[in-house]
N, C-alpha and C. Protein backbone atom coordinates (compact mmCIF):
# COMPACT_ATOMS: atom_id res chain seq x y z
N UNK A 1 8.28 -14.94 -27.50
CA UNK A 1 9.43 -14.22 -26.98
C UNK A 1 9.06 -13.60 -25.62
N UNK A 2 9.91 -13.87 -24.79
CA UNK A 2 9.80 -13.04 -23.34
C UNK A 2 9.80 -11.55 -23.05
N UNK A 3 8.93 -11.34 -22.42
CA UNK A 3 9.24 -9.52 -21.47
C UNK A 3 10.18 -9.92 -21.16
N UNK A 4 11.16 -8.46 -21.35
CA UNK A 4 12.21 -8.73 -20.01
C UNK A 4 12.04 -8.60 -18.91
N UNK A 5 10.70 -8.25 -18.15
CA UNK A 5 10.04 -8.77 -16.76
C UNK A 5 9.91 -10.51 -16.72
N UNK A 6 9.67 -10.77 -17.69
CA UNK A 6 9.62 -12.52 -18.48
C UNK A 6 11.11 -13.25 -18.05
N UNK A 7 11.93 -12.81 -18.93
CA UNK A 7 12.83 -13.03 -18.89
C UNK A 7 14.02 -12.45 -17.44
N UNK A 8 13.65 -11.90 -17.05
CA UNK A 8 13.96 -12.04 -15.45
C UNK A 8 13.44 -12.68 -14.27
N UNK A 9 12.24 -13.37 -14.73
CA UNK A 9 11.84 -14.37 -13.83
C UNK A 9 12.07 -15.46 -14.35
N UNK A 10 12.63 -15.90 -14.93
CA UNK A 10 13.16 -16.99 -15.42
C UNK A 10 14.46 -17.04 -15.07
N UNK A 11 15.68 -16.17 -15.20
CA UNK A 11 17.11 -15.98 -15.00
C UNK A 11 17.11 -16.07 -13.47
N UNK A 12 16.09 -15.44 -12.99
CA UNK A 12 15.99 -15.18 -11.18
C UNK A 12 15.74 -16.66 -10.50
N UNK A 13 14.72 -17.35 -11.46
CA UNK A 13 14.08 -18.46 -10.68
C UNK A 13 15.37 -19.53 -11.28
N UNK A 14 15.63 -19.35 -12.26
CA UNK A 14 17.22 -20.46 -12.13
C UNK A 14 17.61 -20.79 -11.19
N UNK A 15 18.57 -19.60 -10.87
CA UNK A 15 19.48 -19.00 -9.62
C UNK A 15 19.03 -19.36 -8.11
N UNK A 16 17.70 -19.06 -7.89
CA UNK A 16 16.85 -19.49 -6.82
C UNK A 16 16.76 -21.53 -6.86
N UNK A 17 16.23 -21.38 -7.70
CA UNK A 17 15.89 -23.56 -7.99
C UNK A 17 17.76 -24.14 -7.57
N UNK A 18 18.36 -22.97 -8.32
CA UNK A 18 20.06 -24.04 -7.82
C UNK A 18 19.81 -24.38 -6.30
N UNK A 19 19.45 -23.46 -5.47
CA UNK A 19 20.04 -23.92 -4.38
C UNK A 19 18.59 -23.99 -3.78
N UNK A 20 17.63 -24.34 -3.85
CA UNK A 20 16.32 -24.61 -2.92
C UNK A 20 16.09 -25.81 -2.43
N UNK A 21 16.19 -25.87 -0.80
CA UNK A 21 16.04 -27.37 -0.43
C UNK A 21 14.82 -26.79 0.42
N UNK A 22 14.17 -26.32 0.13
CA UNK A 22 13.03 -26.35 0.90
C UNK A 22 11.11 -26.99 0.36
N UNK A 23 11.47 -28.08 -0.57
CA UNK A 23 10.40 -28.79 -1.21
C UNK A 23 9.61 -29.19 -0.21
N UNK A 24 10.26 -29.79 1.13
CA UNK A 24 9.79 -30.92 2.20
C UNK A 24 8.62 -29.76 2.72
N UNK A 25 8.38 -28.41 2.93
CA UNK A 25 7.62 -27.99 4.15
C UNK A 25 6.47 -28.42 3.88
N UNK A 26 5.37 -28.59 4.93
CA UNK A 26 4.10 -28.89 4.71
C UNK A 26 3.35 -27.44 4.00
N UNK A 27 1.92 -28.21 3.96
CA UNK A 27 0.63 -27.62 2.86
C UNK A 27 0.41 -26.65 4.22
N UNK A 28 0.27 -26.47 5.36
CA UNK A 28 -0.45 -25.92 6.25
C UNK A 28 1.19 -24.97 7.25
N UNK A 29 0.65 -23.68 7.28
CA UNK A 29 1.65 -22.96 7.29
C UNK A 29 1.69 -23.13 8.97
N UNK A 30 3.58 -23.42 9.13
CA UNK A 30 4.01 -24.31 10.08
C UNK A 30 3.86 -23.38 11.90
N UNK A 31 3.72 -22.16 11.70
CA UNK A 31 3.02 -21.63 13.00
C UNK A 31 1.79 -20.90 12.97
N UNK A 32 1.06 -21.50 11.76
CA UNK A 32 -0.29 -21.34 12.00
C UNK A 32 -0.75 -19.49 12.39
N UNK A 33 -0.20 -19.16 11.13
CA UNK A 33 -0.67 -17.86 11.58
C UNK A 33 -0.93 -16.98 9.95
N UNK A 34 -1.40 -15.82 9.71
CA UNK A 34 -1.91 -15.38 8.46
C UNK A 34 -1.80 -14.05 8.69
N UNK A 35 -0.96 -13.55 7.46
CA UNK A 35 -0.35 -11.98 7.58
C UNK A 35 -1.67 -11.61 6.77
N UNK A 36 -2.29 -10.72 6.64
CA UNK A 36 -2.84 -9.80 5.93
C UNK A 36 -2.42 -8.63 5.61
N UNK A 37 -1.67 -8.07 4.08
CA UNK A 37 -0.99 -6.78 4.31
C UNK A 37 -1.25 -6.56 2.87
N UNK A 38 -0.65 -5.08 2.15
CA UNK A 38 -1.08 -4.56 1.01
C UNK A 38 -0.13 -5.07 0.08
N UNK A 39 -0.75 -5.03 -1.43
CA UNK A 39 -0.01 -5.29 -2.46
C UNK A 39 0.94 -4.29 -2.83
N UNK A 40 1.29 -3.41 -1.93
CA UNK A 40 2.37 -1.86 -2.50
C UNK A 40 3.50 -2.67 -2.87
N UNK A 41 4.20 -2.26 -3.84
CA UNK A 41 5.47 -2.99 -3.88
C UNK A 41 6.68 -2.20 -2.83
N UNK A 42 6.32 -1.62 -2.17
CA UNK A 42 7.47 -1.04 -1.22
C UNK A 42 7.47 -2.30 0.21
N UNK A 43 6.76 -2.90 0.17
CA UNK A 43 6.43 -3.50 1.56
C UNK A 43 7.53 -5.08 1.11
N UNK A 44 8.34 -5.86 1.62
CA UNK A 44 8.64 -7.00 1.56
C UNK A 44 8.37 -7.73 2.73
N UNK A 45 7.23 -8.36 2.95
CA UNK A 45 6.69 -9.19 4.17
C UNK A 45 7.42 -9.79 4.55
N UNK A 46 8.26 -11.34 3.77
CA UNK A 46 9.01 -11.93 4.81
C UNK A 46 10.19 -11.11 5.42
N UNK A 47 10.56 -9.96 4.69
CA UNK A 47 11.48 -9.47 5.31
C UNK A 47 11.38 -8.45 6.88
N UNK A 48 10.28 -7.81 6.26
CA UNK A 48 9.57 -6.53 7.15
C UNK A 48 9.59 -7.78 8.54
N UNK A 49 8.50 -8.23 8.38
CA UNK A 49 7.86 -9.01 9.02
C UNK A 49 8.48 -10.27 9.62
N UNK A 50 9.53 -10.76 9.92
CA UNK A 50 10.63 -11.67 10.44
C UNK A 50 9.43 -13.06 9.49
N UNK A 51 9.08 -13.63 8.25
CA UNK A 51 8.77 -14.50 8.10
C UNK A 51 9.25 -15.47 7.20
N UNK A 52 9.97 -16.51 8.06
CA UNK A 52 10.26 -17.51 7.17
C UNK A 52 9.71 -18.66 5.95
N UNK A 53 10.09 -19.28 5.56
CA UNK A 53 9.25 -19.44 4.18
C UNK A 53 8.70 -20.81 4.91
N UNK A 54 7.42 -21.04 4.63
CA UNK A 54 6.77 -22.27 5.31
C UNK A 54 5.92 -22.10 6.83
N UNK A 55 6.18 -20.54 7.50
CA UNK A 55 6.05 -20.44 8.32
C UNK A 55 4.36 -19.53 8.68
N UNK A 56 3.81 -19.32 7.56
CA UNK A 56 2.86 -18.44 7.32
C UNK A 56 2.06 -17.92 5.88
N UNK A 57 0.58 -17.98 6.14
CA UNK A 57 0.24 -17.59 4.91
C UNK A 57 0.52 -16.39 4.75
N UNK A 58 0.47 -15.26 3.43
CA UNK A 58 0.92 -14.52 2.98
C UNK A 58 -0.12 -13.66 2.22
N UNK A 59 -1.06 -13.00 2.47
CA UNK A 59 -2.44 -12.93 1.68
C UNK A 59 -1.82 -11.17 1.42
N UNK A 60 -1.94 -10.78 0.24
CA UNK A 60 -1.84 -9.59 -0.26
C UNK A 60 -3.35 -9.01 -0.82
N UNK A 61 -3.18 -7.81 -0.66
CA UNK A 61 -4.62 -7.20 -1.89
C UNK A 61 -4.19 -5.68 -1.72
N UNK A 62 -4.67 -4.73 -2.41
CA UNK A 62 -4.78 -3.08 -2.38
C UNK A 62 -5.68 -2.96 -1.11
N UNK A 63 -4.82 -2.47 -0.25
CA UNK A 63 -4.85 -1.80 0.92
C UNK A 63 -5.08 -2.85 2.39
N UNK A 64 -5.13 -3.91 2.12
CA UNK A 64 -4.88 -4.69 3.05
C UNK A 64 -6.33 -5.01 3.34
N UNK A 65 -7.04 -5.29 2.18
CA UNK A 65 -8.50 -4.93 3.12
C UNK A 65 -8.86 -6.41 3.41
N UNK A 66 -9.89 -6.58 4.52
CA UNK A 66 -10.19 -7.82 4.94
C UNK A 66 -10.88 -7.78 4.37
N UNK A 67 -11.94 -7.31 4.01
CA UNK A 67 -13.26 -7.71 2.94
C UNK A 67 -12.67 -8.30 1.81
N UNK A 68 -11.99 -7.59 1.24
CA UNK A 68 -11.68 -8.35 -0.24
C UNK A 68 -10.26 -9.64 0.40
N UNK A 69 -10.14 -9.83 1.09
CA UNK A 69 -8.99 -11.27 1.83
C UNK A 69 -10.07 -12.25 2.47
N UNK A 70 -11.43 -12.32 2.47
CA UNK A 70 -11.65 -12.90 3.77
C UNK A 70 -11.65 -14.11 2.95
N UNK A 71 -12.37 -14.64 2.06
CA UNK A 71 -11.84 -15.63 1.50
C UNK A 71 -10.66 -16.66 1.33
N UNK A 72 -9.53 -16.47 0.62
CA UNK A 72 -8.04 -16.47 1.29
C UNK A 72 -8.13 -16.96 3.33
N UNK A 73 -8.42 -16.08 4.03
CA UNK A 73 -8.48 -16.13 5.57
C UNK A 73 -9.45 -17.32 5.54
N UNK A 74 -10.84 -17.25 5.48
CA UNK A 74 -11.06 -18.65 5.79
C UNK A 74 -10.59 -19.84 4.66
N UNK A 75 -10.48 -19.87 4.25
CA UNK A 75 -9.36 -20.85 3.58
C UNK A 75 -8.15 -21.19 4.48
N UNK A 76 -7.28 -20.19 4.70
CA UNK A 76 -6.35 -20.60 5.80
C UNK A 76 -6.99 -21.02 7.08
N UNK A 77 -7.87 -20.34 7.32
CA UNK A 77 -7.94 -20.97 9.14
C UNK A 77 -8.91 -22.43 8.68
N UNK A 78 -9.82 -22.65 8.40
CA UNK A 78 -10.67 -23.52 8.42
C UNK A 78 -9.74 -24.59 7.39
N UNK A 79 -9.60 -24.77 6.51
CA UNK A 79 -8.81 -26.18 5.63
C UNK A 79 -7.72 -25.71 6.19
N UNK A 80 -6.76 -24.86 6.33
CA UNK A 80 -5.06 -25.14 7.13
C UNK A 80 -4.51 -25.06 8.14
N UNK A 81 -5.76 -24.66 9.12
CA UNK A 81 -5.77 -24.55 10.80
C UNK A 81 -4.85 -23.42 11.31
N UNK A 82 -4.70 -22.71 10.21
CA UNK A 82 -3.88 -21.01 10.60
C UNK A 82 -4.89 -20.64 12.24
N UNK A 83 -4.08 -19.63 13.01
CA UNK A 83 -5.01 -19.95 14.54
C UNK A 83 -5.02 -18.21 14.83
N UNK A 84 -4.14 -17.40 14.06
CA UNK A 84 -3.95 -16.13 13.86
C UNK A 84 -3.97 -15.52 12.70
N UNK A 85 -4.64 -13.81 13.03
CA UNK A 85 -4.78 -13.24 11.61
C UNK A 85 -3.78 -11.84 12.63
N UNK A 86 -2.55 -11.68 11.40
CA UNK A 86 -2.62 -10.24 12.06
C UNK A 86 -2.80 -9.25 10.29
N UNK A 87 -3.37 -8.30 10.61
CA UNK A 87 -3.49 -7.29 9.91
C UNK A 87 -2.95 -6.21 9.25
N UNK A 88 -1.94 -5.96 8.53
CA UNK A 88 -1.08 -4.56 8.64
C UNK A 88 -0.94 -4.14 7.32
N UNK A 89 -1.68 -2.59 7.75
CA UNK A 89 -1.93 -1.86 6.61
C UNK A 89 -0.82 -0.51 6.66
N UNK A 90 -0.46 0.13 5.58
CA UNK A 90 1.09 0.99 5.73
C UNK A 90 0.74 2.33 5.47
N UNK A 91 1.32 3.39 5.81
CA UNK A 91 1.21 4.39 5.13
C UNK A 91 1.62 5.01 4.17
N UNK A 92 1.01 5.63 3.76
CA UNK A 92 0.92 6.22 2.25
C UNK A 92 0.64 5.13 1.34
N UNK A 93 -0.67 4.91 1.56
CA UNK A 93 -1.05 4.03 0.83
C UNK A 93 -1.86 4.41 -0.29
N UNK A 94 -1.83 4.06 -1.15
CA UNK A 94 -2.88 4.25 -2.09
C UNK A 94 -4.18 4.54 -1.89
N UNK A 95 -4.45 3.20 -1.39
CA UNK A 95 -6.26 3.77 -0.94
C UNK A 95 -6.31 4.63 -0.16
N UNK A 96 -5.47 5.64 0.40
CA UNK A 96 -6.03 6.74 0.68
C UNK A 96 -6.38 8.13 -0.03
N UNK A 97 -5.91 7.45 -1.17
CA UNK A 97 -5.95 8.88 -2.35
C UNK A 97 -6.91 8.96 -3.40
N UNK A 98 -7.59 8.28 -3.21
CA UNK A 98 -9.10 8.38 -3.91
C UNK A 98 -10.15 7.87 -3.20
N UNK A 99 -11.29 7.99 -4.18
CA UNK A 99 -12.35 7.32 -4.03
C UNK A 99 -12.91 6.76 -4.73
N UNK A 100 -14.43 5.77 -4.68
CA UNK A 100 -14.93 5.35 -5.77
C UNK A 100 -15.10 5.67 -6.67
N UNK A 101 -15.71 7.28 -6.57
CA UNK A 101 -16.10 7.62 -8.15
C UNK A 101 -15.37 8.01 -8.29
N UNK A 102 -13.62 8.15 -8.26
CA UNK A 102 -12.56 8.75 -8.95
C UNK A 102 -12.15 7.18 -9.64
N UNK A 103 -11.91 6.09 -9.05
CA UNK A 103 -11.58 5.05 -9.52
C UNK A 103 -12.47 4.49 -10.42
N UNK A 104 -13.77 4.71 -10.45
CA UNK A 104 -14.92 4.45 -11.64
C UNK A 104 -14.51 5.27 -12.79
N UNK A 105 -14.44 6.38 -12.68
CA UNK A 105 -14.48 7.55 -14.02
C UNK A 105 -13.30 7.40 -14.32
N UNK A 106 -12.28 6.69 -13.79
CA UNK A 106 -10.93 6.20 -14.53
C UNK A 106 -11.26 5.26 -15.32
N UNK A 107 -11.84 4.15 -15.04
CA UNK A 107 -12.23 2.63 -15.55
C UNK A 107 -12.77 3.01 -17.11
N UNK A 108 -13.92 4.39 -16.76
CA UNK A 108 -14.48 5.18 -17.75
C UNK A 108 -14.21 5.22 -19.07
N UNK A 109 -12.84 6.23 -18.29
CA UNK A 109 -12.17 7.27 -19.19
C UNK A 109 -10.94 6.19 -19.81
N UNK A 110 -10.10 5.01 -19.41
CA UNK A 110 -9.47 4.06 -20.04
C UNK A 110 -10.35 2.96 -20.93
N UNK A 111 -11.02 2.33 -20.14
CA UNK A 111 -11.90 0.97 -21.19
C UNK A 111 -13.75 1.10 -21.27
N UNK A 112 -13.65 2.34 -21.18
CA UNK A 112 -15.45 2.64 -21.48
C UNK A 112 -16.29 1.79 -20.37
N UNK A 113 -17.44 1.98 -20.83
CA UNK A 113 -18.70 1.49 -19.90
C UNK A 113 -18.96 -0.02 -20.28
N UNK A 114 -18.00 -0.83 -20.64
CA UNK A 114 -17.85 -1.90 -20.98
C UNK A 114 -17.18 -2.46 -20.07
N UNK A 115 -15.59 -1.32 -19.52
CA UNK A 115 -14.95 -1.60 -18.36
C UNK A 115 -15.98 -1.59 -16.97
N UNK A 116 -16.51 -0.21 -17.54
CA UNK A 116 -17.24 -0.15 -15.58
C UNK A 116 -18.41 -0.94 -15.50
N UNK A 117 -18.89 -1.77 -16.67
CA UNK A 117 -20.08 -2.55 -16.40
C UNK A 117 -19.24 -4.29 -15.79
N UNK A 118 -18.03 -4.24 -15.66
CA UNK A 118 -17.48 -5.43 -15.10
C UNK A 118 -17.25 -4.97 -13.79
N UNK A 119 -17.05 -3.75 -13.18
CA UNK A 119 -17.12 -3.58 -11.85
C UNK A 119 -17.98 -4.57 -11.03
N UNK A 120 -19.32 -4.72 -11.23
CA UNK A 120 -20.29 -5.30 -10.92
C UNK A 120 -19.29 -6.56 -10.00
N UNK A 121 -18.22 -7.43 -10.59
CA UNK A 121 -17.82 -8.84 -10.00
C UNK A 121 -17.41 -8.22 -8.76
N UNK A 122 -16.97 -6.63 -8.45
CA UNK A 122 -16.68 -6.46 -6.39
C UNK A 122 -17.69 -5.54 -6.23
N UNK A 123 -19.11 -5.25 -6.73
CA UNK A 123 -20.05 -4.24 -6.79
C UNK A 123 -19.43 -2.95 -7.03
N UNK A 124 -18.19 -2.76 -7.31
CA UNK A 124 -17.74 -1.25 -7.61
C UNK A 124 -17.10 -0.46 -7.02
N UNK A 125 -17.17 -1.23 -5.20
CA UNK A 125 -16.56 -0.59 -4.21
C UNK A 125 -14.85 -1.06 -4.02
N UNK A 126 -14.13 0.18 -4.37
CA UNK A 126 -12.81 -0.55 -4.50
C UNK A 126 -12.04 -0.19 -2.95
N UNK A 127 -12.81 0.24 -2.29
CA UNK A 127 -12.65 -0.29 -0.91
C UNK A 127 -11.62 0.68 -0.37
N UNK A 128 -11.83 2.26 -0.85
CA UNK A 128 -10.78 3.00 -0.35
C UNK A 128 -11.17 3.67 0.87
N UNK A 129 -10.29 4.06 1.82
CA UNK A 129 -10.34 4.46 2.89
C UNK A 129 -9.86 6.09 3.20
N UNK A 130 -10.25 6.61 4.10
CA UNK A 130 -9.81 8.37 4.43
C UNK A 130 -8.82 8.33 5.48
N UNK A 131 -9.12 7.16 6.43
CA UNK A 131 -7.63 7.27 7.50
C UNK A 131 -7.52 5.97 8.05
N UNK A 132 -5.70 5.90 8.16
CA UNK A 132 -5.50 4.85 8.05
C UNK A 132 -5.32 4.01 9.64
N UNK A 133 -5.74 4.70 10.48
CA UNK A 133 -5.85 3.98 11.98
C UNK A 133 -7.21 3.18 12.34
N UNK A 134 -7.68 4.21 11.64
CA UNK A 134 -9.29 4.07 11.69
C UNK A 134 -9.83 2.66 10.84
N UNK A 135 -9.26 2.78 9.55
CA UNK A 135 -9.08 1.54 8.65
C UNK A 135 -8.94 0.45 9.01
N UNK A 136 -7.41 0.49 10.43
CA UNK A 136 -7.13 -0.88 10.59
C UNK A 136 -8.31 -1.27 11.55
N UNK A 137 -8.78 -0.39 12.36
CA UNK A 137 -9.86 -0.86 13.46
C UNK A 137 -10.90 -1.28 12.86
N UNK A 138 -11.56 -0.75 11.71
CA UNK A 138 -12.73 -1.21 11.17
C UNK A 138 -12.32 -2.46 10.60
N UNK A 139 -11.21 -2.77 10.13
CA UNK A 139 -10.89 -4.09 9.63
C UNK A 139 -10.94 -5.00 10.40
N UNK A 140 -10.22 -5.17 11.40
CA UNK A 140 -10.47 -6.20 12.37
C UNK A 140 -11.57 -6.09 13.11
N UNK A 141 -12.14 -4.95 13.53
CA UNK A 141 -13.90 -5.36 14.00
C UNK A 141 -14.06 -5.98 13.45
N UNK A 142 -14.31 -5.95 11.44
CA UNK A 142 -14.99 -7.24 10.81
C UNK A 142 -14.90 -7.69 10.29
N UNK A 143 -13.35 -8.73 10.89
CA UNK A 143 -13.39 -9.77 11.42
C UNK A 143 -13.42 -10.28 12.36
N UNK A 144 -13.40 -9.67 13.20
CA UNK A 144 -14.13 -10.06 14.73
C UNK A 144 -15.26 -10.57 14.65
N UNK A 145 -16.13 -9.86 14.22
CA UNK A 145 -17.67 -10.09 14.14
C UNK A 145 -17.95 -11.06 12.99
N UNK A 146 -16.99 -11.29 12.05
CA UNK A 146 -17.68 -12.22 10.71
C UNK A 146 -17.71 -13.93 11.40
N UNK A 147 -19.06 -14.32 11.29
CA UNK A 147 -19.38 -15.63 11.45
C UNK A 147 -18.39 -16.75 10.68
N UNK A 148 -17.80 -16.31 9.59
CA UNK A 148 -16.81 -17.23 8.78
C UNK A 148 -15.67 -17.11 9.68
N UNK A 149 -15.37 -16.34 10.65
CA UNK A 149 -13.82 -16.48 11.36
C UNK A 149 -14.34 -16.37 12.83
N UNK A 150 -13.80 -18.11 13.67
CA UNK A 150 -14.26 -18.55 14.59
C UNK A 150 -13.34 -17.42 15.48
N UNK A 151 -14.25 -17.07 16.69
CA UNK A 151 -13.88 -16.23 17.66
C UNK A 151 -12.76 -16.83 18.51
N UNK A 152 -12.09 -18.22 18.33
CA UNK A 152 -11.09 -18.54 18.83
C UNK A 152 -9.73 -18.05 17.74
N UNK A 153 -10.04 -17.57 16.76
CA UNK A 153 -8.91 -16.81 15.93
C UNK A 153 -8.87 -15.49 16.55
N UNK A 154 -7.34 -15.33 16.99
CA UNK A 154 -6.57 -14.05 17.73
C UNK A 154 -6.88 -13.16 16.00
N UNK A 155 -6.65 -11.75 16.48
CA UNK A 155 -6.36 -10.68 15.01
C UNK A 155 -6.02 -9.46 16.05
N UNK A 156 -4.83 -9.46 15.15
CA UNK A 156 -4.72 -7.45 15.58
C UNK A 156 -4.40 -6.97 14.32
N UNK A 157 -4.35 -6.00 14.80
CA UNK A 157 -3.85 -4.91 13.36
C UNK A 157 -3.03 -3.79 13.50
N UNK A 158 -2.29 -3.33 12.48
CA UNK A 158 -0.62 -3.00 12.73
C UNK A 158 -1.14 -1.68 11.61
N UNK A 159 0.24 -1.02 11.53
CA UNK A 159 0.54 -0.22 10.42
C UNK A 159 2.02 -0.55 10.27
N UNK A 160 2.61 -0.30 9.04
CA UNK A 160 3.93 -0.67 8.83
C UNK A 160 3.95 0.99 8.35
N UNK A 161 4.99 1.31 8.83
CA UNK A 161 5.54 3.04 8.06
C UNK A 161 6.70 2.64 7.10
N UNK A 162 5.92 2.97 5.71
CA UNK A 162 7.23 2.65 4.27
C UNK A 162 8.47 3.91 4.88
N UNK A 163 8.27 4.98 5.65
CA UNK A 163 9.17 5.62 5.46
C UNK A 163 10.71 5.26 6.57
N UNK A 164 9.95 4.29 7.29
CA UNK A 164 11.42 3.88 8.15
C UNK A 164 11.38 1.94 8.76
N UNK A 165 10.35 1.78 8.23
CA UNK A 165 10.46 0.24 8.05
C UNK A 165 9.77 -0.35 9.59
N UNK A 166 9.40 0.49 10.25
CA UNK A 166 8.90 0.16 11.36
C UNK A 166 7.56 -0.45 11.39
N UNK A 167 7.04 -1.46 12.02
CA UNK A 167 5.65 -1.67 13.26
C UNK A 167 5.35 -0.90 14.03
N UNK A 168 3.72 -0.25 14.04
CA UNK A 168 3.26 -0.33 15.26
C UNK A 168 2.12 -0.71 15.50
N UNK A 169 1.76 -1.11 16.40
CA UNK A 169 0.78 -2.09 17.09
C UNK A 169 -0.77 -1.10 17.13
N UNK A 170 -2.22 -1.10 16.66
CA UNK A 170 -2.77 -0.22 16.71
C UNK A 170 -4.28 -1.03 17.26
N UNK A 171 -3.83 -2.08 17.10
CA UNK A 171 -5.24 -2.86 17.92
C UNK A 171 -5.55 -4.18 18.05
């Protein structure tokens, strides 16, 4: 039997399949370019972000971080010839409201030392940040500097503000 989270992706994806003629686009996203942005559910990329479907990879994670995307990123640039990374991390974000050992002693205090002994698969660091300008700059330094992303890949990095839907440009 279905969730009705279940069962609304099913009623939704009906509705959607009636009218989808967009099977034909290619495997390699058609202007070659790669959003990097957070998993918040307040953010809607293709919308925020003018992106049409076929037109760009789409890489999500908690807080936009390039460390935990770079994977995903070289995947796009190297097998799909993506030629841009832009970056954009939002405010009021989550990762700015803790830290490791608050997010450990949660893991703790929900699924025991059974939970926090699986930390180990991202070493533990859940990659939270204190400010978020600063964030995006350290992000794209490294990838600037990472040997896996050829220095002919453009990157900037943005902030999106959830509170009025805006861009701005921060590096």
């Amino acid at each position: 039997m279905a969730t009705p989270i279940q069962q609304n992706l099913i009623d939704s994806n009906k509705v959607y399949a009636s009218t989808f003629t967009s099977g034909h686009l290619a495997l390699p996203p058609a202007k070659k370019y790669a959003i990097l942005t957070c998993m918040d559910a307040r953010i809607d990329p293709a919308a925020a972000y003018g992106i049409p479907l076929g037109d760009a990879h789409i890489i999500r994670n908690a807080g936009a971080s390039a460390k935990d995307a770079l994977r995903s990123l070289v995947i796009s640039e190297q097998l799909l010839g993506t030629q841009e990374i832009i970056l954009i991390k939002h405010t009021g974000c989550g990762m700015l409201t803790f830290g490791n050992e608050d997010a450990t002693r949660l893991v703790r205090q929900n699924l025991g030392d059974g939970g926090v002994e699986e930390l180990v698969a991202f070493g533990g660091d859940f990659l939270p940040f204190a400010e978020l300008e600063t964030a995006v700059k350290e992000d794209v330094e490294y990838l600037k500097q990472n040997k896996a992303i050829p220095d002919s890949v453009k990157i900037s990095g943005w902030v999106y503000q959830v509170e009025d839907g805006k861009v701005k440009h921060i590096i």
